[in-house]
PDB file of N, CA and C in Angstrom:
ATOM      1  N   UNK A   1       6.808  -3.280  11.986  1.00  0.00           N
ATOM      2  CA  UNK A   1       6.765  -1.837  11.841  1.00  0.00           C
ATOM      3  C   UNK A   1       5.909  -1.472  10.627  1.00  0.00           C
ATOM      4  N   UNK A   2       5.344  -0.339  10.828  1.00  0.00           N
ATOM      5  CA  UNK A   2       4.707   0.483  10.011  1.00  0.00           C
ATOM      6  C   UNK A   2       5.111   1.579   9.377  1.00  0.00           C
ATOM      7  N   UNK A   3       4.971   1.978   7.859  1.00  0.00           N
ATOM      8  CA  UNK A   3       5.891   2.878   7.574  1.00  0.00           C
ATOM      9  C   UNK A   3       5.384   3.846   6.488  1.00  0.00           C
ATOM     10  N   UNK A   4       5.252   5.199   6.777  1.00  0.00           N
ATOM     11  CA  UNK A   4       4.626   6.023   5.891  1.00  0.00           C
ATOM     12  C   UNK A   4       5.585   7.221   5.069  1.00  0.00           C
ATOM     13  N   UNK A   5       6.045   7.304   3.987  1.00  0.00           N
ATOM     14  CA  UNK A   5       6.968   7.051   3.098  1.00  0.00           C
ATOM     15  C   UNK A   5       6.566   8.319   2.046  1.00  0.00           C
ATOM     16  N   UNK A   6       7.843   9.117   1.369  1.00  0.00           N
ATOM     17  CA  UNK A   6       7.502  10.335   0.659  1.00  0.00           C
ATOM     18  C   UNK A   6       8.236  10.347  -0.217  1.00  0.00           C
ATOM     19  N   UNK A   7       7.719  10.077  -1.469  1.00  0.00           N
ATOM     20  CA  UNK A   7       8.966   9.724  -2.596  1.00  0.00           C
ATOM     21  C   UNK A   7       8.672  10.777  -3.769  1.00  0.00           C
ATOM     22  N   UNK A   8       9.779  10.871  -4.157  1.00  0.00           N
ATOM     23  CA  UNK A   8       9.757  12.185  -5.949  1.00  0.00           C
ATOM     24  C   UNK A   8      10.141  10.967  -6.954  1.00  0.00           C
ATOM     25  N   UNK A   9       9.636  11.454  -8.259  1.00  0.00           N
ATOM     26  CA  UNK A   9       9.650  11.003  -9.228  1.00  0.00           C
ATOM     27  C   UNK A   9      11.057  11.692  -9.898  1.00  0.00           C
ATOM     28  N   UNK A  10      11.586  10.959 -10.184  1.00  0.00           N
ATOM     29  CA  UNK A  10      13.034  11.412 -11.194  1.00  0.00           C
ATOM     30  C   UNK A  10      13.136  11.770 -12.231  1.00  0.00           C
ATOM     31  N   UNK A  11      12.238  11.111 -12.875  1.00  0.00           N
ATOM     32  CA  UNK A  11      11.499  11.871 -14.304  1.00  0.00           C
ATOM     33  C   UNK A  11      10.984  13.052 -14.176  1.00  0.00           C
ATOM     34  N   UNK A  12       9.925  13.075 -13.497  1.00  0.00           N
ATOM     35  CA  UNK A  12       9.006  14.245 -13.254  1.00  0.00           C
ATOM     36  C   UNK A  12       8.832  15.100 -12.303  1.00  0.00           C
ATOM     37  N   UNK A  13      10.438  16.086 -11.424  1.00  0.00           N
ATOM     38  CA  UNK A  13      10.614  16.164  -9.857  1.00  0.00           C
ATOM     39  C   UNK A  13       9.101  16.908  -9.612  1.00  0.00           C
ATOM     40  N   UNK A  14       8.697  17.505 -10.006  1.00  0.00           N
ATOM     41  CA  UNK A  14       7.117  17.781  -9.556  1.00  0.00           C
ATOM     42  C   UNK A  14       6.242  16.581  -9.009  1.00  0.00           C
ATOM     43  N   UNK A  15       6.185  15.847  -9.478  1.00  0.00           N
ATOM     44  CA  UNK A  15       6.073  14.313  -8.842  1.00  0.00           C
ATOM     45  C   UNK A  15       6.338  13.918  -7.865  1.00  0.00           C
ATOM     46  N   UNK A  16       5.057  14.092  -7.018  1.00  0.00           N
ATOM     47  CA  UNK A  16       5.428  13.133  -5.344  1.00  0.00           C
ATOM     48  C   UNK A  16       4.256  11.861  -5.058  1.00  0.00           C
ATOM     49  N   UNK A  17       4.824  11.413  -4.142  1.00  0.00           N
ATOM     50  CA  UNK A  17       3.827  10.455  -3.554  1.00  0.00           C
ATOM     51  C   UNK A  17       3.841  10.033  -2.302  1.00  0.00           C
ATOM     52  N   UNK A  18       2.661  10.119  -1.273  1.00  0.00           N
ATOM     53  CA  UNK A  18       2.680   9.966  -0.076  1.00  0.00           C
ATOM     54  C   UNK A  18       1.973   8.707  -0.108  1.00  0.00           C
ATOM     55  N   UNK A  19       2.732   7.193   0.986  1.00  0.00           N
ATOM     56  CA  UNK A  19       2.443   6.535   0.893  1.00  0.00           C
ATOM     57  C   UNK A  19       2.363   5.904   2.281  1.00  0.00           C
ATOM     58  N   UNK A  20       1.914   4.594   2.412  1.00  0.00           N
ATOM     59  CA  UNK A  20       2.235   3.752   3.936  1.00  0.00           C
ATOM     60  C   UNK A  20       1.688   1.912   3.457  1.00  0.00           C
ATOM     61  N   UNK A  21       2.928   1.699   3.987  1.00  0.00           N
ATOM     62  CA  UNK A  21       2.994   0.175   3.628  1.00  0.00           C
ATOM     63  C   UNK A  21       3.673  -0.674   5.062  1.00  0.00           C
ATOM     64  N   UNK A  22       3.620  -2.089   5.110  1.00  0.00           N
ATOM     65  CA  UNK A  22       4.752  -2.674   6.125  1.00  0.00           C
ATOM     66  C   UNK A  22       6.015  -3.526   5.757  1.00  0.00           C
ATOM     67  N   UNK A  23       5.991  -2.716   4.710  1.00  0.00           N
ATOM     68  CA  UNK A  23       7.349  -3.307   3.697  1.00  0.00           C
ATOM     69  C   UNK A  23       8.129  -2.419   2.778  1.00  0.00           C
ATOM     70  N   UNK A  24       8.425  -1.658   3.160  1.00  0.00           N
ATOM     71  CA  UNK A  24       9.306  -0.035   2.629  1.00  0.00           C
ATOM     72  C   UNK A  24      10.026  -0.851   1.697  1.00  0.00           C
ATOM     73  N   UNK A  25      10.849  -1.587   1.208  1.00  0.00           N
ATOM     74  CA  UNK A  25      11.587  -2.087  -0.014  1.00  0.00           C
ATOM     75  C   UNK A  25      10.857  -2.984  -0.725  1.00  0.00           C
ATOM     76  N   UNK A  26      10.309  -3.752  -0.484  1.00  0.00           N
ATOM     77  CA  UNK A  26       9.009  -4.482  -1.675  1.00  0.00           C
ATOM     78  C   UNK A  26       8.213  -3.060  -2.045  1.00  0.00           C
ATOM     79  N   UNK A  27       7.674  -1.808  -1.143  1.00  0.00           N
ATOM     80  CA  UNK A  27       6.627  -1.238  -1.905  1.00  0.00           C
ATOM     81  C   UNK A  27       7.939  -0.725  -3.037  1.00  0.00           C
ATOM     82  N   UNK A  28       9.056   0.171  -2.746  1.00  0.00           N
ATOM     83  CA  UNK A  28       9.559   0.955  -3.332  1.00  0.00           C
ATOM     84  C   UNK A  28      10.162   0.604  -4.606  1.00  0.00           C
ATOM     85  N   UNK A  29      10.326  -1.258  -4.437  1.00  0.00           N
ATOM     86  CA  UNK A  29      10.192  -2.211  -5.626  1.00  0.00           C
ATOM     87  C   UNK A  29       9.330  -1.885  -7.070  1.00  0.00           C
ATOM     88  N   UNK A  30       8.264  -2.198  -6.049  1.00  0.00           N
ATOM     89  CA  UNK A  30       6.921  -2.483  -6.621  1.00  0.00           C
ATOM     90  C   UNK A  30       6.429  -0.885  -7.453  1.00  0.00           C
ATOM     91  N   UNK A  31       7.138   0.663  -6.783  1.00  0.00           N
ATOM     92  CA  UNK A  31       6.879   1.933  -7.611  1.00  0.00           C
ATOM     93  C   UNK A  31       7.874   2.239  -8.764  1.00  0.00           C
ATOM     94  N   UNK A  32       9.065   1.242  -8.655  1.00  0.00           N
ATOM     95  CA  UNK A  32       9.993   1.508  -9.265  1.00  0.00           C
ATOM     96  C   UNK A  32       9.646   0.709 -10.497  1.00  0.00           C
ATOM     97  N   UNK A  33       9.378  -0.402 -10.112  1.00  0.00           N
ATOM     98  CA  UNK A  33       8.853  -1.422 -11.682  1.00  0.00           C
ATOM     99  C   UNK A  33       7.821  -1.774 -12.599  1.00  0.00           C
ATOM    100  N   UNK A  34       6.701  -0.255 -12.087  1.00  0.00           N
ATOM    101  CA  UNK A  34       5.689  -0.140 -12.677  1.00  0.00           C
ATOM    102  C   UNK A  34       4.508  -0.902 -12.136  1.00  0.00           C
ATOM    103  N   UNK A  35       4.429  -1.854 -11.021  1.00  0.00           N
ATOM    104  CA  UNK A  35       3.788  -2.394 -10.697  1.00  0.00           C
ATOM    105  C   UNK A  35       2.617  -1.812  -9.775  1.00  0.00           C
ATOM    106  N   UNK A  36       3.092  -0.620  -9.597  1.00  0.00           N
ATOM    107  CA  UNK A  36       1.966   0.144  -8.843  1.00  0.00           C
ATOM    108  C   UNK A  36       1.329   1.030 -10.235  1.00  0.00           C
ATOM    109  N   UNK A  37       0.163   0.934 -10.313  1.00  0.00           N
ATOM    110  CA  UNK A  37      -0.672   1.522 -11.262  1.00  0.00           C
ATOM    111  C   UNK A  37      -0.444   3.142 -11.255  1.00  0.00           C
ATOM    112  N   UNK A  38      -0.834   3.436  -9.954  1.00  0.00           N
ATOM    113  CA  UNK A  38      -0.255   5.042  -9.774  1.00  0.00           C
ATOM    114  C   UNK A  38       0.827   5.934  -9.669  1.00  0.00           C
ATOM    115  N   UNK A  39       1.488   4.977  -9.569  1.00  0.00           N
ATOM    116  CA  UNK A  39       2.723   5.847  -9.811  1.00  0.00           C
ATOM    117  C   UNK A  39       3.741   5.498 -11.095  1.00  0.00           C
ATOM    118  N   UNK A  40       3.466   4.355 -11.801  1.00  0.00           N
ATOM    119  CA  UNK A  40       3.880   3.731 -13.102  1.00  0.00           C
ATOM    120  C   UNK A  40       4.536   4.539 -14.186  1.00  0.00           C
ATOM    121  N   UNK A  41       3.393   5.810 -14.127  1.00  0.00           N
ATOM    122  CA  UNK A  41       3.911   6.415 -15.726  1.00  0.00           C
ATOM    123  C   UNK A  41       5.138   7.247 -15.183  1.00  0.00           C
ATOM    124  N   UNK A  42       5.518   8.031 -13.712  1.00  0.00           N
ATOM    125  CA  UNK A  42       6.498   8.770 -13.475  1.00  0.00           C
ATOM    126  C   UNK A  42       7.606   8.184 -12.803  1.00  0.00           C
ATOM    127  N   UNK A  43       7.908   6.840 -13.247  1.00  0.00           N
ATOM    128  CA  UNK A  43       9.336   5.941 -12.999  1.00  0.00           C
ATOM    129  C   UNK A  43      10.673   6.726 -13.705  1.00  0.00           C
ATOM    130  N   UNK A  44      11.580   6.707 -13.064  1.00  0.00           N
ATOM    131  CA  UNK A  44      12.001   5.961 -11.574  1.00  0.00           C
ATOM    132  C   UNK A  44      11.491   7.158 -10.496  1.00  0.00           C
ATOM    133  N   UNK A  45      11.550   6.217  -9.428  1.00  0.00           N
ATOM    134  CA  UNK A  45      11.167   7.121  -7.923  1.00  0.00           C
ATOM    135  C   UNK A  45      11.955   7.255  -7.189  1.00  0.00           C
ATOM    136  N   UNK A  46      12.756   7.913  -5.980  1.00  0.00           N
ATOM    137  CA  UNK A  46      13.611   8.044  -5.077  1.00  0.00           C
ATOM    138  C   UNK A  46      12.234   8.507  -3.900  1.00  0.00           C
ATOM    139  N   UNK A  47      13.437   7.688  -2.728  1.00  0.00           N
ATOM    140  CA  UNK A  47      12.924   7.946  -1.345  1.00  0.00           C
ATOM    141  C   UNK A  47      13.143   8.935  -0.869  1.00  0.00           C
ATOM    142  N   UNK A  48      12.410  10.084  -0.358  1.00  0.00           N
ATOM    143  CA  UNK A  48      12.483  11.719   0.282  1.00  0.00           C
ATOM    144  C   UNK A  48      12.706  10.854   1.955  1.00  0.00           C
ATOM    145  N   UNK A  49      11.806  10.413   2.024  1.00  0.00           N
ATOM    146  CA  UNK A  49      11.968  10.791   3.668  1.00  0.00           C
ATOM    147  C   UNK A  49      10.729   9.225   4.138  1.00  0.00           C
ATOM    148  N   UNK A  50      10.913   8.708   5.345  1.00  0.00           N
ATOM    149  CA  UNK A  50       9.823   7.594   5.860  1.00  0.00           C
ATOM    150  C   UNK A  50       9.619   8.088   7.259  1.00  0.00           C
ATOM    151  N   UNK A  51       9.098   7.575   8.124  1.00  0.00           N
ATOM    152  CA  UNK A  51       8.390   7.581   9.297  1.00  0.00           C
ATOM    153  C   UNK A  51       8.524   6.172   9.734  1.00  0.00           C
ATOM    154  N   UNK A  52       8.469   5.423  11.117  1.00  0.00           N
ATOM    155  CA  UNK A  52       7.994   4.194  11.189  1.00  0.00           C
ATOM    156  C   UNK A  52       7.416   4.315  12.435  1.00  0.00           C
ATOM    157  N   UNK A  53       6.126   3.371  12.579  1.00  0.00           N
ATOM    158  CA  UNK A  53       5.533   3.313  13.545  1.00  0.00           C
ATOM    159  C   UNK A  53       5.558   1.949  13.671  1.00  0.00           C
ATOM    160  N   UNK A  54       5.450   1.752  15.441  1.00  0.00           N
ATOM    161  CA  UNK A  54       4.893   0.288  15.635  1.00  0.00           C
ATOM    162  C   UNK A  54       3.336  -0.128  15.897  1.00  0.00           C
ATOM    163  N   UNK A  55       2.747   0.773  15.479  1.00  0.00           N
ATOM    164  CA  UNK A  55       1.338   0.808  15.661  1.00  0.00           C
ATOM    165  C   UNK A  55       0.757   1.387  14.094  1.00  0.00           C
ATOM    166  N   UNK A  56      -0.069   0.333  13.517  1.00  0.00           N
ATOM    167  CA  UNK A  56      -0.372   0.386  12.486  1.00  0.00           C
ATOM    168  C   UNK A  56      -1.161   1.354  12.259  1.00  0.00           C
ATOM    169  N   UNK A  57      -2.442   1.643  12.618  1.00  0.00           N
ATOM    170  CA  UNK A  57      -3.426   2.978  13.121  1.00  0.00           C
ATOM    171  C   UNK A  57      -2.669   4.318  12.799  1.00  0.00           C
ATOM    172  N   UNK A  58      -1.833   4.049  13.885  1.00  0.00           N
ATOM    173  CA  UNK A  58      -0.905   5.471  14.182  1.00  0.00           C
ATOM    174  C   UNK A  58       0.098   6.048  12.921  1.00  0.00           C
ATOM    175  N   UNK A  59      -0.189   4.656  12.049  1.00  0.00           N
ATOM    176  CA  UNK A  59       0.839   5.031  10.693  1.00  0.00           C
ATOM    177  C   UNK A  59      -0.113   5.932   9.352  1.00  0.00           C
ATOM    178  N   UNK A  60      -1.483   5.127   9.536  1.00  0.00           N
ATOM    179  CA  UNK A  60      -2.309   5.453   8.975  1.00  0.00           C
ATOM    180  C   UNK A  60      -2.831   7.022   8.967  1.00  0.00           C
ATOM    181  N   UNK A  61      -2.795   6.645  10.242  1.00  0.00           N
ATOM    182  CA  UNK A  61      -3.476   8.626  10.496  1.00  0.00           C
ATOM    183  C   UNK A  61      -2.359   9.373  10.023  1.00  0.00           C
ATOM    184  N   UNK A  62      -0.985   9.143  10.114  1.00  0.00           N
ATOM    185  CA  UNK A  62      -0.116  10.152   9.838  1.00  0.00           C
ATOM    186  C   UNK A  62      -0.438  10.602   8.297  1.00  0.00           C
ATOM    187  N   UNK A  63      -0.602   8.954   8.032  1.00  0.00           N
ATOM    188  CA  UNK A  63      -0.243   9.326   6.304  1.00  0.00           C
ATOM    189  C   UNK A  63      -1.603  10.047   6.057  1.00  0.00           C
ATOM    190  N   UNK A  64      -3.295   9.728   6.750  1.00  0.00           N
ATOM    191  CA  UNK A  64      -4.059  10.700   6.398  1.00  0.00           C
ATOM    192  C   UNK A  64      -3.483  12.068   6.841  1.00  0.00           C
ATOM    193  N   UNK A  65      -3.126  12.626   7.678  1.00  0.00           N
ATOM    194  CA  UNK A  65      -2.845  13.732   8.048  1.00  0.00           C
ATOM    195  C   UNK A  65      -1.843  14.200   6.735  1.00  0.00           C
ATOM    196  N   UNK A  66      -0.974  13.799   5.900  1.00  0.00           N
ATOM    197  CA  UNK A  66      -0.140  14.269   5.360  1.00  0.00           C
ATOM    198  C   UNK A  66      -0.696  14.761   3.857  1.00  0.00           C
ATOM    199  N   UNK A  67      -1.825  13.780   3.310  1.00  0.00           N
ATOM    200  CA  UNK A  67      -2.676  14.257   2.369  1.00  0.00           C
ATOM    201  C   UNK A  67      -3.742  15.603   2.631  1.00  0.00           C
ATOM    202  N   UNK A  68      -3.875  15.785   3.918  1.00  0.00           N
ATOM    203  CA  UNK A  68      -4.644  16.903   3.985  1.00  0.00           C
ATOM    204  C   UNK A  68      -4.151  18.521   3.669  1.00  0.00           C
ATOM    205  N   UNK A  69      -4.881  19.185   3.522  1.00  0.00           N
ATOM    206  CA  UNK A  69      -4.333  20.762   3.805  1.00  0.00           C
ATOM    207  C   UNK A  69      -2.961  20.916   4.527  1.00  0.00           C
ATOM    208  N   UNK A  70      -3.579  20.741   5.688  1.00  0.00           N
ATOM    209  CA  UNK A  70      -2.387  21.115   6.642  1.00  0.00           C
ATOM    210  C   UNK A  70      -1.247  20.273   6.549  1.00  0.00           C
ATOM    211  N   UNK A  71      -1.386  19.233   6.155  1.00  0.00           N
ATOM    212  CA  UNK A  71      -0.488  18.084   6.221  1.00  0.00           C
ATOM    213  C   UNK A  71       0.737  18.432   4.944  1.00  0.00           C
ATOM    214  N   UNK A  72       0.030  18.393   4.172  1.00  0.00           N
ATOM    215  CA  UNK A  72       0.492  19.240   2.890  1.00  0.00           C
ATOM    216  C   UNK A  72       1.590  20.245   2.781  1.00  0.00           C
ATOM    217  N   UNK A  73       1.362  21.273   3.956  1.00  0.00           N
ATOM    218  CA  UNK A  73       1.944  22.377   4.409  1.00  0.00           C
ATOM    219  C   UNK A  73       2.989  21.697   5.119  1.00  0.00           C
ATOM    220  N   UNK A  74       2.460  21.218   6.166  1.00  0.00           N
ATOM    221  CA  UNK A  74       3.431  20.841   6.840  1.00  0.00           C
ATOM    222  C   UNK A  74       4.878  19.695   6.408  1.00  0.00           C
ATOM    223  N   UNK A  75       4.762  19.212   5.353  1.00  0.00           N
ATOM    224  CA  UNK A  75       5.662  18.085   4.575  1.00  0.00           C
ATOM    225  C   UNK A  75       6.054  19.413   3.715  1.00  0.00           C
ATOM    226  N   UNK A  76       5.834  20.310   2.995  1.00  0.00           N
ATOM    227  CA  UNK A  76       6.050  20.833   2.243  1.00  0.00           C
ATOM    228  C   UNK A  76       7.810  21.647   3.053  1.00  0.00           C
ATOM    229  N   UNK A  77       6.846  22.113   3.994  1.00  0.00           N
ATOM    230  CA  UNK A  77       8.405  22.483   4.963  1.00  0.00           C
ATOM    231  C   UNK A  77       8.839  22.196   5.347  1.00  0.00           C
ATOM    232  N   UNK A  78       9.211  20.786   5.660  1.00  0.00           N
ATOM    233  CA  UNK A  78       9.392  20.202   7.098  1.00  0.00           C
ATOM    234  C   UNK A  78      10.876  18.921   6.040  1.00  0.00           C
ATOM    235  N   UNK A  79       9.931  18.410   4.661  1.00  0.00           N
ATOM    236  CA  UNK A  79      10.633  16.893   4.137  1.00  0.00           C
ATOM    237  C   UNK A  79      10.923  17.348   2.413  1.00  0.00           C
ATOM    238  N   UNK A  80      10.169  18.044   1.855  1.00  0.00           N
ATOM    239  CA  UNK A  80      10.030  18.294   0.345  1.00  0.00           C
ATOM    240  C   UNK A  80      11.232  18.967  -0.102  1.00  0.00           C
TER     241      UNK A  80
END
């Protein structure tokens, strides 16, 4: 499975991050312990909401779709 993933920063609730990985607990590891460069300085993180696909592509586009304008909008109402 494929999995595209929407997390807030606990420190900083203005702080989000839209992500997609095939390992939802190693990545959420890996944001929590500083090991991700980008999201490092606003530790700790909590999980909002995931998606899973079995088609890797299909995970991808979501998560492009979710960085866009509309996408934006649409997470804003829908998961945020």
């Amino acid at each position: 499975m494929y999995y595209v993933y929407l997390i807030r920063s606990l420190s900083s609730p203005g702080e989000r991050y839209i992500g997609f990985t095939a390992d939802l607990k190693e990545r959420m590891d890996a944001h929590n312990s500083g090991a991700s460069q980008h999201t490092s300085k606003f530790m700790p993180w909590e999980l909002v909401a995931y998606h899973a696909f079995a088609a890797k592509r299909r995970a991808q586009e979501f998560e492009h779709y979710l960085k866009t304008g509309s996408g934006q909008a649409f997470a804003n109402k829908r998961f945020w």
